[in-house]
N, C-alpha and C. Protein backbone atom coordinates (compact mmCIF):
# COMPACT_ATOMS: atom_id res chain seq x y z
N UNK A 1 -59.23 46.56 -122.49
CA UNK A 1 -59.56 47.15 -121.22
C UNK A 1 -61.03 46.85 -120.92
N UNK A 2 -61.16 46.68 -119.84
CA UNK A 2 -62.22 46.15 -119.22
C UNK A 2 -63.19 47.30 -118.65
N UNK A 3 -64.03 47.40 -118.74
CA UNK A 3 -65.59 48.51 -118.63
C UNK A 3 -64.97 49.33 -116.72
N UNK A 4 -64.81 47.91 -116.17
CA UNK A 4 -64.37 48.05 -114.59
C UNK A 4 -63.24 48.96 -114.60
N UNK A 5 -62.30 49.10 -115.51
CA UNK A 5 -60.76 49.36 -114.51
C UNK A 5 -60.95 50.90 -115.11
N UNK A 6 -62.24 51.60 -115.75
CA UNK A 6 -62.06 53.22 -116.01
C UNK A 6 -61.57 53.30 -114.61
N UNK A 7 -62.12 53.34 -113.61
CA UNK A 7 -61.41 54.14 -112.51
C UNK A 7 -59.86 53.95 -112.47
N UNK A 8 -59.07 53.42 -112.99
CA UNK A 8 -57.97 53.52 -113.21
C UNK A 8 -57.41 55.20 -113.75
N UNK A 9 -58.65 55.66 -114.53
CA UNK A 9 -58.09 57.30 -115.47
C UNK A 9 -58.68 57.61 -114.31
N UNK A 10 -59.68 57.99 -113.51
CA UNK A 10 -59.95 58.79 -112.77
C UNK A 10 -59.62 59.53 -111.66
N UNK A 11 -58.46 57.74 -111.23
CA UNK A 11 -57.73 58.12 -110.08
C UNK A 11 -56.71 58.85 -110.44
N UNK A 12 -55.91 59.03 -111.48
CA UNK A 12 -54.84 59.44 -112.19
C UNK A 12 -54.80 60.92 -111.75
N UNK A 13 -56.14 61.36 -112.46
CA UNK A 13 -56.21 63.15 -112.81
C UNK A 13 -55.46 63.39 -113.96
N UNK A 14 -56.09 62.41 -114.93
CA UNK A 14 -55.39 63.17 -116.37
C UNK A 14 -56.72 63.51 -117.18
N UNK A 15 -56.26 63.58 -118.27
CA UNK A 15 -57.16 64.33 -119.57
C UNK A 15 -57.91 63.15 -119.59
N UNK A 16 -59.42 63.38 -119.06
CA UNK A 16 -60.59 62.67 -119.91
C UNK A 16 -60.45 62.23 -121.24
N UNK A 17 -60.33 62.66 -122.11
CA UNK A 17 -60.06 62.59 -123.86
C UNK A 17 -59.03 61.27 -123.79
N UNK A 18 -57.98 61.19 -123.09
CA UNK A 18 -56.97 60.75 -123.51
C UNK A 18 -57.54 59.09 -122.82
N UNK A 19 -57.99 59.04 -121.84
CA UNK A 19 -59.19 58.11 -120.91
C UNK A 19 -59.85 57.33 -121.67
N UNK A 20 -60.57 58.42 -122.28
CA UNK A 20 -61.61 57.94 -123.06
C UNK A 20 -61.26 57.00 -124.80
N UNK A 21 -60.04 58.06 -125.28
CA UNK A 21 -59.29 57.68 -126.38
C UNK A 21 -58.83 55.54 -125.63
N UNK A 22 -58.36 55.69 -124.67
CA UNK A 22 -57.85 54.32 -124.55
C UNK A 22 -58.69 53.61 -124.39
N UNK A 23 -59.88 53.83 -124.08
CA UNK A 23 -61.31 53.15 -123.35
C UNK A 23 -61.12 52.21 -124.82
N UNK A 24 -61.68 53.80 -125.87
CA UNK A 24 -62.27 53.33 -127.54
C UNK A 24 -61.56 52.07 -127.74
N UNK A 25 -59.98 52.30 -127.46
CA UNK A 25 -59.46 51.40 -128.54
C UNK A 25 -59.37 50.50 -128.06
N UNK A 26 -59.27 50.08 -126.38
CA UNK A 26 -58.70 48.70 -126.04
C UNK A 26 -60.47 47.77 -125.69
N UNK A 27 -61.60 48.81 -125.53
CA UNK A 27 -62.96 47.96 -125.59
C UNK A 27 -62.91 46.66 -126.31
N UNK A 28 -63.70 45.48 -125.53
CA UNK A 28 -63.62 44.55 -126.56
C UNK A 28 -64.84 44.92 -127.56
N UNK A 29 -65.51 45.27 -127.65
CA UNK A 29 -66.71 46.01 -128.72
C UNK A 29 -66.28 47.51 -129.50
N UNK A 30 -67.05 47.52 -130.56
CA UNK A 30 -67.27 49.05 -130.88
C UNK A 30 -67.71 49.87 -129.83
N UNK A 31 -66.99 50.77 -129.49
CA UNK A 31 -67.90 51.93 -128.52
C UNK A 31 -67.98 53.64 -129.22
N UNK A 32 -69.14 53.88 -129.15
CA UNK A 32 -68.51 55.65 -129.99
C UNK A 32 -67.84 56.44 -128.83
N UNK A 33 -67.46 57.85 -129.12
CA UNK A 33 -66.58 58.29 -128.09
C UNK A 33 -67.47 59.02 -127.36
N UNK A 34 -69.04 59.56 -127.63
CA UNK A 34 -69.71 59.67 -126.86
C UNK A 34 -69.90 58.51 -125.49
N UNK A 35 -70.00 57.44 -125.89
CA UNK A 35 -70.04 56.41 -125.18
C UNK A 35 -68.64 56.82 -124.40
N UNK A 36 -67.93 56.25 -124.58
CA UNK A 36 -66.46 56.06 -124.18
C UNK A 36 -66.46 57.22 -123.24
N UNK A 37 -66.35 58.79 -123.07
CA UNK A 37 -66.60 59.53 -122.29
C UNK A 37 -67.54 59.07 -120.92
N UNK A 38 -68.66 58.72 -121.21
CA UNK A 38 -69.75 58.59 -120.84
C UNK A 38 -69.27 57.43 -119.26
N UNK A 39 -68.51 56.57 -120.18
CA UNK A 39 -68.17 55.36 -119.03
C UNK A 39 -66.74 55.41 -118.03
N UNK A 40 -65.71 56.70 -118.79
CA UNK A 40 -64.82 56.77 -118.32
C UNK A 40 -65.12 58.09 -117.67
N UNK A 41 -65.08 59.39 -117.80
CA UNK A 41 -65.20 60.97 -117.22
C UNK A 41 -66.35 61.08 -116.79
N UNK A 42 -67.53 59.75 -116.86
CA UNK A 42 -69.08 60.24 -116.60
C UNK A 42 -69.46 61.65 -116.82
N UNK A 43 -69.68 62.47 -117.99
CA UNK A 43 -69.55 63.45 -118.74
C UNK A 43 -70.69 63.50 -120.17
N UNK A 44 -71.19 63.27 -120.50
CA UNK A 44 -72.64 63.58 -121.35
C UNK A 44 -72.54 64.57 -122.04
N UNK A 45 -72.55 64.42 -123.41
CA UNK A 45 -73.18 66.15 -124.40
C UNK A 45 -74.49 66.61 -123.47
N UNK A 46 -74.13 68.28 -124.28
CA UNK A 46 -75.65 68.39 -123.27
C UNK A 46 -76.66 68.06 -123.41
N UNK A 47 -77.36 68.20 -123.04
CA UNK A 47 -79.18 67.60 -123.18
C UNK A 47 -79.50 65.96 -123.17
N UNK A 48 -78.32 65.45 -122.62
CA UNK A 48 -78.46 63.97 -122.86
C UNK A 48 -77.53 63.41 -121.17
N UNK A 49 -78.31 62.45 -120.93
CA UNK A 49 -78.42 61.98 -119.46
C UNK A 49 -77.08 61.02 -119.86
N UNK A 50 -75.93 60.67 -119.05
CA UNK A 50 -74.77 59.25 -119.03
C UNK A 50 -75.84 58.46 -119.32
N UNK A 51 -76.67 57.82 -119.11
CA UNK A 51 -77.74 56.72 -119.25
C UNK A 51 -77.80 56.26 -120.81
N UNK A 52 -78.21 57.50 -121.40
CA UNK A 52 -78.81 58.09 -122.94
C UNK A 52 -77.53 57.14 -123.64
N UNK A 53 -76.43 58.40 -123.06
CA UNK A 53 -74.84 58.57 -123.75
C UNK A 53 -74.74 56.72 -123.77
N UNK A 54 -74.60 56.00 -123.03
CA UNK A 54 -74.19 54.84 -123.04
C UNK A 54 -75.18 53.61 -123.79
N UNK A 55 -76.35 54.03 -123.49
CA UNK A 55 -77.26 53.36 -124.41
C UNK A 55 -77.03 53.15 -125.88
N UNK A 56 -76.72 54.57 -126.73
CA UNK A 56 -76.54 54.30 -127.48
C UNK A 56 -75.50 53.23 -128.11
N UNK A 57 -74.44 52.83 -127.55
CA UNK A 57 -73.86 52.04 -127.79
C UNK A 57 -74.32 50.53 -127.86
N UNK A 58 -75.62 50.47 -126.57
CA UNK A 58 -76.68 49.56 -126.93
C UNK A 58 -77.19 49.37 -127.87
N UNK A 59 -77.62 50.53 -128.28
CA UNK A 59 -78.07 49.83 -129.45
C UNK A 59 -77.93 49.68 -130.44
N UNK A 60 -76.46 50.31 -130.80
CA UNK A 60 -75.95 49.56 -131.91
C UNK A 60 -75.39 48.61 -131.78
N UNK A 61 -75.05 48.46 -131.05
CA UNK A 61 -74.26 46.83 -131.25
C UNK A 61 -75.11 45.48 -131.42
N UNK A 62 -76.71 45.95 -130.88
CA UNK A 62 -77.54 45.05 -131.25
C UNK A 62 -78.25 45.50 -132.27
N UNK A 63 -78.36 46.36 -133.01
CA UNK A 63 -78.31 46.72 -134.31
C UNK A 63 -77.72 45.70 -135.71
N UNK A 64 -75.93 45.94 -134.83
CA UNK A 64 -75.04 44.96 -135.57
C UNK A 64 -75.06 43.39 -135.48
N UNK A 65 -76.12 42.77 -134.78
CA UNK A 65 -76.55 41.46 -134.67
C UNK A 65 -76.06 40.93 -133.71
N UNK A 66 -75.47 41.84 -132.53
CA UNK A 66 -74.95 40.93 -131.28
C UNK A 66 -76.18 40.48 -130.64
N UNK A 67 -76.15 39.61 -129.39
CA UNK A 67 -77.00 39.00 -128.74
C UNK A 67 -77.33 39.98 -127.12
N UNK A 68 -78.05 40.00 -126.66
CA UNK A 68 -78.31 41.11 -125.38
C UNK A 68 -77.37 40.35 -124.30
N UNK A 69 -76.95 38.77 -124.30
CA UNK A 69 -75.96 38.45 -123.59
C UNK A 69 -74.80 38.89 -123.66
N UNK A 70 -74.37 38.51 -124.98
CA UNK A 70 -72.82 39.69 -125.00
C UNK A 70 -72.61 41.13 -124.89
N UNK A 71 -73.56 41.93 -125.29
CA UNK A 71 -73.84 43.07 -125.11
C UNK A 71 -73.46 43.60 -123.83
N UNK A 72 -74.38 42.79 -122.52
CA UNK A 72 -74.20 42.79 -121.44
C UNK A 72 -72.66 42.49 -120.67
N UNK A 73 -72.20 41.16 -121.60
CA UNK A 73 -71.06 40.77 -121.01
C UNK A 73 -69.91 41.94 -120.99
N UNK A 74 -69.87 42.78 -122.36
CA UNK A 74 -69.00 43.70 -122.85
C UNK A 74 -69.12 44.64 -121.92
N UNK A 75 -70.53 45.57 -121.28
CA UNK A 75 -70.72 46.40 -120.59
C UNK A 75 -70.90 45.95 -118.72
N UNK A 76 -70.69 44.76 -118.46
CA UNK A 76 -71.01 44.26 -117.13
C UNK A 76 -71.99 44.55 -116.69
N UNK A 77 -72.93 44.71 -117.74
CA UNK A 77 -74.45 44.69 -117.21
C UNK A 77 -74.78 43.42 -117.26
N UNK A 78 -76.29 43.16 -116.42
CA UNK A 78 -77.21 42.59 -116.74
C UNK A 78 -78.39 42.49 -117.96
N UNK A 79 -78.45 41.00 -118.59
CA UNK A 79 -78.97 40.94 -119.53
C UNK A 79 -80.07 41.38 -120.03
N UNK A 80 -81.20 41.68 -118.82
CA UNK A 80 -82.08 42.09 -119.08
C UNK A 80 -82.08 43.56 -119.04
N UNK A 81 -81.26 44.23 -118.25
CA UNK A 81 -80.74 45.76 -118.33
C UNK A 81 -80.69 46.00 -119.56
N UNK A 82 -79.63 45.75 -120.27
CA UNK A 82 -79.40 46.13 -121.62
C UNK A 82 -80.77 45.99 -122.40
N UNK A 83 -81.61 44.77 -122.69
CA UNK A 83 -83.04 44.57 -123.06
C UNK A 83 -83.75 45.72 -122.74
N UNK A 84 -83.98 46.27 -121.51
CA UNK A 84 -85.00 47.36 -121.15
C UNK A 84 -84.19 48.62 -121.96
N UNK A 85 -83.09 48.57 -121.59
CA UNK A 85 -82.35 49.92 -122.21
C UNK A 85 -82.70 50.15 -123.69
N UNK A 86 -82.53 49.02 -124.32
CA UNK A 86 -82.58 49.28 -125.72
C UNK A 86 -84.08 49.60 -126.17
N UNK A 87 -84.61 48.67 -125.71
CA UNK A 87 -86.32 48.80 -125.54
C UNK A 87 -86.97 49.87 -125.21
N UNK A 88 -86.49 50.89 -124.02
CA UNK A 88 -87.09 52.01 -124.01
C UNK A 88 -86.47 53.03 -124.43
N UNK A 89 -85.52 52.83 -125.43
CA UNK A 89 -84.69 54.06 -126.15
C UNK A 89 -85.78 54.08 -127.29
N UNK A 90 -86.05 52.32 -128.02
CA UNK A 90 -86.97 52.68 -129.24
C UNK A 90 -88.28 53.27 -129.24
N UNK A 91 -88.93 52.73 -127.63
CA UNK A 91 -89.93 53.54 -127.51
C UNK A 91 -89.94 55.07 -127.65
N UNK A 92 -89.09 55.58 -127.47
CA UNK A 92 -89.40 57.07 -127.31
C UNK A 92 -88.97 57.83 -128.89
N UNK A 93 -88.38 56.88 -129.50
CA UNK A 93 -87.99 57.07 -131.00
C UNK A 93 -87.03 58.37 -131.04
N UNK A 94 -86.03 57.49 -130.27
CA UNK A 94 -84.53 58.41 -130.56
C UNK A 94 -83.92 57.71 -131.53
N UNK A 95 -83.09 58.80 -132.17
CA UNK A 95 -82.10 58.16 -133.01
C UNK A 95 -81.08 58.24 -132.71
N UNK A 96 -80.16 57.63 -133.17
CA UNK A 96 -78.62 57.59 -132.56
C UNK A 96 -77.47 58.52 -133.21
């Protein structure tokens, strides 16, 4: 499943969880289910912005030695998006 077709669960009106559960598994990347929420129910733990929530998935995956191109490709961002994202997550010295 492709980052684009969440609005597919949204239009539905079903269980977020269950949204998000299909997001996880059919992603072509690792995504955590924080993430996965984040891109399908736009929904955030508290104290943490969708921005935050999805980043982190940034930066592990470039953690795990992907390239900020694929990264991007996986999330339909832009390459340098993902770059700033990850970049100003380390600045502020969050952990994941």
């Amino acid at each position: 499943m492709l980052p684009r077709e969440t609005g597919y669960y949204s239009s539905r009106g079903i269980d977020w969880n269950y949204g998000a559960l299909a997001y996880a598994v059919y992603a072509p990347c690792d995504v955590t289910s924080t993430g996965a929420l984040a891109r399908v129910a736009k929904v955030a733990p508290e104290g943490m912005s969708l921005i935050d929530a999805e980043t982190i998935d940034l930066v592990i995956l470039r953690e795990r030695g992907l390239d900020y191109k694929t990264i991007a490709n996986f999330f339909w961002m832009n390459k340098q998006t993902v770059y700033t994202r990850i970049k100003r997550w380390k600045e502020k010295g969050h952990e994941y």
